[in-house]
C-alpha atoms as a PDB file:
ATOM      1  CA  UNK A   1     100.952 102.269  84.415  1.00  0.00           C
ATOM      2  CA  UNK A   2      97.403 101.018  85.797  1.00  0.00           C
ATOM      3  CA  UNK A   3      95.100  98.412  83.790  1.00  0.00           C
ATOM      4  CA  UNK A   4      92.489 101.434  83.994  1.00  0.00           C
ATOM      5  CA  UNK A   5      95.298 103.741  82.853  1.00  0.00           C
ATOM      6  CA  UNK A   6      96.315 101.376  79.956  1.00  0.00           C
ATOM      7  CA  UNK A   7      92.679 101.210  78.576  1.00  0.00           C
ATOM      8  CA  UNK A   8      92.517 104.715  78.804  1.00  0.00           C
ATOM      9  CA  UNK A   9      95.253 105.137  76.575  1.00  0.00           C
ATOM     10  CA  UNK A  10      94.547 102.491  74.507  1.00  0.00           C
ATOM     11  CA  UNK A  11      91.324 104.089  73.297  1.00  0.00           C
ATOM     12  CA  UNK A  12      92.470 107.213  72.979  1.00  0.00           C
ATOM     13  CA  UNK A  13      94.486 106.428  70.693  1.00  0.00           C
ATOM     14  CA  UNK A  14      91.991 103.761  68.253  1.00  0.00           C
ATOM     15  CA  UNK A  15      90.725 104.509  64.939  1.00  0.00           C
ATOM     16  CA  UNK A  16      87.168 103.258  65.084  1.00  0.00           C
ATOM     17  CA  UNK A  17      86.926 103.051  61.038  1.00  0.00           C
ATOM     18  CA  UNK A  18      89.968 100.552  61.268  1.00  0.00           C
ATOM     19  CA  UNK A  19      89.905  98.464  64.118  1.00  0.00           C
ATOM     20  CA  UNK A  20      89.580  94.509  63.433  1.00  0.00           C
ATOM     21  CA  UNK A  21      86.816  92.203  64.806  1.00  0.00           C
ATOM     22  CA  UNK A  22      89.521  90.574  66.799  1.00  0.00           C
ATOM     23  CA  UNK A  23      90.791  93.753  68.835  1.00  0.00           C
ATOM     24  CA  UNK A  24      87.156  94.244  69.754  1.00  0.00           C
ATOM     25  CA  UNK A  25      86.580  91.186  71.406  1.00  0.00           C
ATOM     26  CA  UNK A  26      89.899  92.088  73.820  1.00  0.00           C
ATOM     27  CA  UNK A  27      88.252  95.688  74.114  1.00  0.00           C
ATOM     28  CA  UNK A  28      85.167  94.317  75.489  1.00  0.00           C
ATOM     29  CA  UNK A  29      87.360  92.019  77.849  1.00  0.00           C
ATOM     30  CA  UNK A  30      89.216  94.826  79.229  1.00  0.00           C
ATOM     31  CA  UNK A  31      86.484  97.123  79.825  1.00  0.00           C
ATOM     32  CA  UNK A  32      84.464  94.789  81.486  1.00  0.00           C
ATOM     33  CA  UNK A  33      87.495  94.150  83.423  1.00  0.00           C
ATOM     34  CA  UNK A  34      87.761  98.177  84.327  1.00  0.00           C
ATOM     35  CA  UNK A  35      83.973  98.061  85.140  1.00  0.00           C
ATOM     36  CA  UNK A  36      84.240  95.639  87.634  1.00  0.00           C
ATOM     37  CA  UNK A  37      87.070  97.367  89.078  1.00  0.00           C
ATOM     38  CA  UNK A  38      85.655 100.650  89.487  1.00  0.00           C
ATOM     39  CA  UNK A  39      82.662  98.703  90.738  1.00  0.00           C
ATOM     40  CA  UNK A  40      85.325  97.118  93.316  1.00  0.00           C
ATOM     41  CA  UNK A  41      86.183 101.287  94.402  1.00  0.00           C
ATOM     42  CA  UNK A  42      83.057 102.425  94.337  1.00  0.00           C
ATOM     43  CA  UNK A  43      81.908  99.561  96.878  1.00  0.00           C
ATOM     44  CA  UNK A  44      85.163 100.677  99.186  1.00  0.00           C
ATOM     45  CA  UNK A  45      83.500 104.300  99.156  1.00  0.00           C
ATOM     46  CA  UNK A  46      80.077 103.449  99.876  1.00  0.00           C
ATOM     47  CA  UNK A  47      81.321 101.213 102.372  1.00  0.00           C
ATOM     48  CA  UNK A  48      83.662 104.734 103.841  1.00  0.00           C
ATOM     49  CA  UNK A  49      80.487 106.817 103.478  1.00  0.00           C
ATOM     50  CA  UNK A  50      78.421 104.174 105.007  1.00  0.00           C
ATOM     51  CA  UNK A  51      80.561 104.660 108.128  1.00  0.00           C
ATOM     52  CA  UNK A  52      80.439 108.591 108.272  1.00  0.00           C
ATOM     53  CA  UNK A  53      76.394 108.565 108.104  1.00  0.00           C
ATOM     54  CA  UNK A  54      76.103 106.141 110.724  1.00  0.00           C
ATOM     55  CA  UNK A  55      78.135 108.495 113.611  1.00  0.00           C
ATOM     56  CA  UNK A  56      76.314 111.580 111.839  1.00  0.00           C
ATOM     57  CA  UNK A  57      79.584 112.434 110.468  1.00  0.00           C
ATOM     58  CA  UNK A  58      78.353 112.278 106.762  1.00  0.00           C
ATOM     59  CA  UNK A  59      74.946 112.224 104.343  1.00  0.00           C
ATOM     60  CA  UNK A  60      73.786 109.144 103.147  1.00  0.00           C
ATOM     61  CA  UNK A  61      75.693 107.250 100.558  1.00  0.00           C
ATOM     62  CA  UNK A  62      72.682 107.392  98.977  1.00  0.00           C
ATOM     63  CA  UNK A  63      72.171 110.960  99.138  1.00  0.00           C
ATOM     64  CA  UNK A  64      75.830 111.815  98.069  1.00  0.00           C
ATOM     65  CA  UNK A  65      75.522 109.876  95.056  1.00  0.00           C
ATOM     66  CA  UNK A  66      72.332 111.641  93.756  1.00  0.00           C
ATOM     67  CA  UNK A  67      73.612 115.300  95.170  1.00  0.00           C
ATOM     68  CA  UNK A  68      76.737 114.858  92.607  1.00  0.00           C
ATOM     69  CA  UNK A  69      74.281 113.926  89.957  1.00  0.00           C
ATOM     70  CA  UNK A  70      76.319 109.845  89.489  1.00  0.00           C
ATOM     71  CA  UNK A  71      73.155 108.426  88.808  1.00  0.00           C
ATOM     72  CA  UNK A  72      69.524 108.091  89.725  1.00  0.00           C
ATOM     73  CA  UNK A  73      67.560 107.754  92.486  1.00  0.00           C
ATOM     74  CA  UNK A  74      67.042 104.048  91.659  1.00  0.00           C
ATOM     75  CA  UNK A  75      70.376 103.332  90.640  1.00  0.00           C
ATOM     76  CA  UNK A  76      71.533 104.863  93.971  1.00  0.00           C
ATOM     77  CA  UNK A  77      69.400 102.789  95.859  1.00  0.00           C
ATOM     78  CA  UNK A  78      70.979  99.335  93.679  1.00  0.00           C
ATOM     79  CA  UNK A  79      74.874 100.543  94.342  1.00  0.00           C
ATOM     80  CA  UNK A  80      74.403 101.282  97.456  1.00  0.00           C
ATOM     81  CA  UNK A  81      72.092  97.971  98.128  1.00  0.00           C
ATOM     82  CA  UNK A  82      75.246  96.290  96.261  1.00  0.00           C
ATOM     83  CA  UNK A  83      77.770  97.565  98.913  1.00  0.00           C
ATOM     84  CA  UNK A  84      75.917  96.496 101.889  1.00  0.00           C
ATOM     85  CA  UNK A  85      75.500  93.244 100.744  1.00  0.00           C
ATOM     86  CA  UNK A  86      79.222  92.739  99.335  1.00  0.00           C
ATOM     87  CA  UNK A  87      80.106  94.161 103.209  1.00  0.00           C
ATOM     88  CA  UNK A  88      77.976  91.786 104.637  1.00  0.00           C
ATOM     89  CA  UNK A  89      79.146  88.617 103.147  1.00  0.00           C
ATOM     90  CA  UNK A  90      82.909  88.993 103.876  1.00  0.00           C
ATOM     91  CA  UNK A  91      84.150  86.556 100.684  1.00  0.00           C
ATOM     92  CA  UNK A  92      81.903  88.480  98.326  1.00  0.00           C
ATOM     93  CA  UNK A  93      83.248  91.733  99.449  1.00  0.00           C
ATOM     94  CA  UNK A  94      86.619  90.310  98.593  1.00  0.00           C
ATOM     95  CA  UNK A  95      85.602  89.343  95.880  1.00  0.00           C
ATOM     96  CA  UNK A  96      83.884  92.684  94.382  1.00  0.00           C
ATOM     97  CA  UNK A  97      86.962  94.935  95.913  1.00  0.00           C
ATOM     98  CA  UNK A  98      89.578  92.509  93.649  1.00  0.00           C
ATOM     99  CA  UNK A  99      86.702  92.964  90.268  1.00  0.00           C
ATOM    100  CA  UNK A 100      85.870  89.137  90.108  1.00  0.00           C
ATOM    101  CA  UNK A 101      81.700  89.729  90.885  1.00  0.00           C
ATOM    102  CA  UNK A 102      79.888  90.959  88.104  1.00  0.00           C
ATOM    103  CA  UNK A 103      77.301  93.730  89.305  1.00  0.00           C
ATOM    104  CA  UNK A 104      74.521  90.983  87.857  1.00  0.00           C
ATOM    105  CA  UNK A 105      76.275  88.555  90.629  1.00  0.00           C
ATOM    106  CA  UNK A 106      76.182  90.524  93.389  1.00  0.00           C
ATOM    107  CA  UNK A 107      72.892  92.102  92.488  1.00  0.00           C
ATOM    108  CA  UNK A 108      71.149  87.885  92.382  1.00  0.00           C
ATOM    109  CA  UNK A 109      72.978  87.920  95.911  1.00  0.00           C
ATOM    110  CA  UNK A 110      71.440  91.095  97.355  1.00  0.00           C
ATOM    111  CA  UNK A 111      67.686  90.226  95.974  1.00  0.00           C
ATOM    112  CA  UNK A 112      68.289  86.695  97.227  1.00  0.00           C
ATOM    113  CA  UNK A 113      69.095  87.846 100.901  1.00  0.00           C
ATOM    114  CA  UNK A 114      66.327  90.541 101.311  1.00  0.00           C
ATOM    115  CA  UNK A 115      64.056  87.992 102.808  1.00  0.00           C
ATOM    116  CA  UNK A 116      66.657  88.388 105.959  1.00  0.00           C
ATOM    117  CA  UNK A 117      65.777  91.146 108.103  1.00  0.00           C
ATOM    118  CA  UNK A 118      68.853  91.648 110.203  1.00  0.00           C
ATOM    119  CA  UNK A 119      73.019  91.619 108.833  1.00  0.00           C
ATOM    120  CA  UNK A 120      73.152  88.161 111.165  1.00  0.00           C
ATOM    121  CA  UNK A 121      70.667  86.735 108.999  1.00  0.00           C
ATOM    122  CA  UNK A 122      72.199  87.764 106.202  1.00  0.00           C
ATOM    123  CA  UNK A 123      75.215  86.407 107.150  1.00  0.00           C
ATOM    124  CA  UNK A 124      73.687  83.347 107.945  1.00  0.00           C
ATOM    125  CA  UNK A 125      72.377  83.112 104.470  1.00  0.00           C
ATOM    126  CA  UNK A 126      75.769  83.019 103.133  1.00  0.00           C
ATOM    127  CA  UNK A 127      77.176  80.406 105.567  1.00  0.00           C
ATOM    128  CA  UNK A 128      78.782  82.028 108.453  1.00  0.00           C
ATOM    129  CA  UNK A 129      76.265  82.799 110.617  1.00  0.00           C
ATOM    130  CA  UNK A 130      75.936  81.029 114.187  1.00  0.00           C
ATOM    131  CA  UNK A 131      76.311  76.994 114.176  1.00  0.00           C
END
């Protein structure tokens, strides 16, 4: 069974009125944990949708996320923002897709490089752009 299955499971089956201090502080672990994770996926699928929009194959990501009602217009805008900048620094991507980057992380990351205009730039910023 999966971490995200476990968890699932796991608090399904708690009794709020009698869980100890001590469980809760492993709850919070393993949720963040799962959040980070699913942040990891959701990056992959941006990254897919990206990819479809940009041969006219697909909407948006942007678009898709607001159509199925995931968040707001804002938010949308941040995740997606997120992806592009996890994709465009390749250890950060890494990173995000194993659920080691906090969204907070990658988030400093992607206001930090929107002074850079183009992905080289970007790139540049994080250390692997030309010598």
């Amino acid at each position: 069974m999966g971490m995200l299955a476990e968890l699932e499971t796991e608090m399904g089956g708690l009794d709020d009125q009698t869980v100890s201090a001590e469980t809760t502080a492993g709850l919070f672990a393993r949720v963040e944990r799962a959040r980070r994770i699913l942040v990891g996926y959701e990056t992959r699928v941006i990254s897919i949708a990206d990819r479809h929009a940009a041969t006219g194959a697909g909407p948006q990501p942007e678009d898709t996320l607001l159509s199925t009602g995931a968040c707001s217009g804002g938010e949308a805008r941040r995740r997606v923002e997120r992806a592009r900048t996890a994709n465009t620094i390749p250890e950060l991507g890494v990173t995000v897709r194993d659920g080691a980057a906090s969204t907070e992380n990658v988030d400093a990351i992607s206001r930090a490089a929107r002074g850079f205009g183009s992905d080289g730039e970007r790139a540049g910023f994080a250390g692997h752009g030309p010598e």
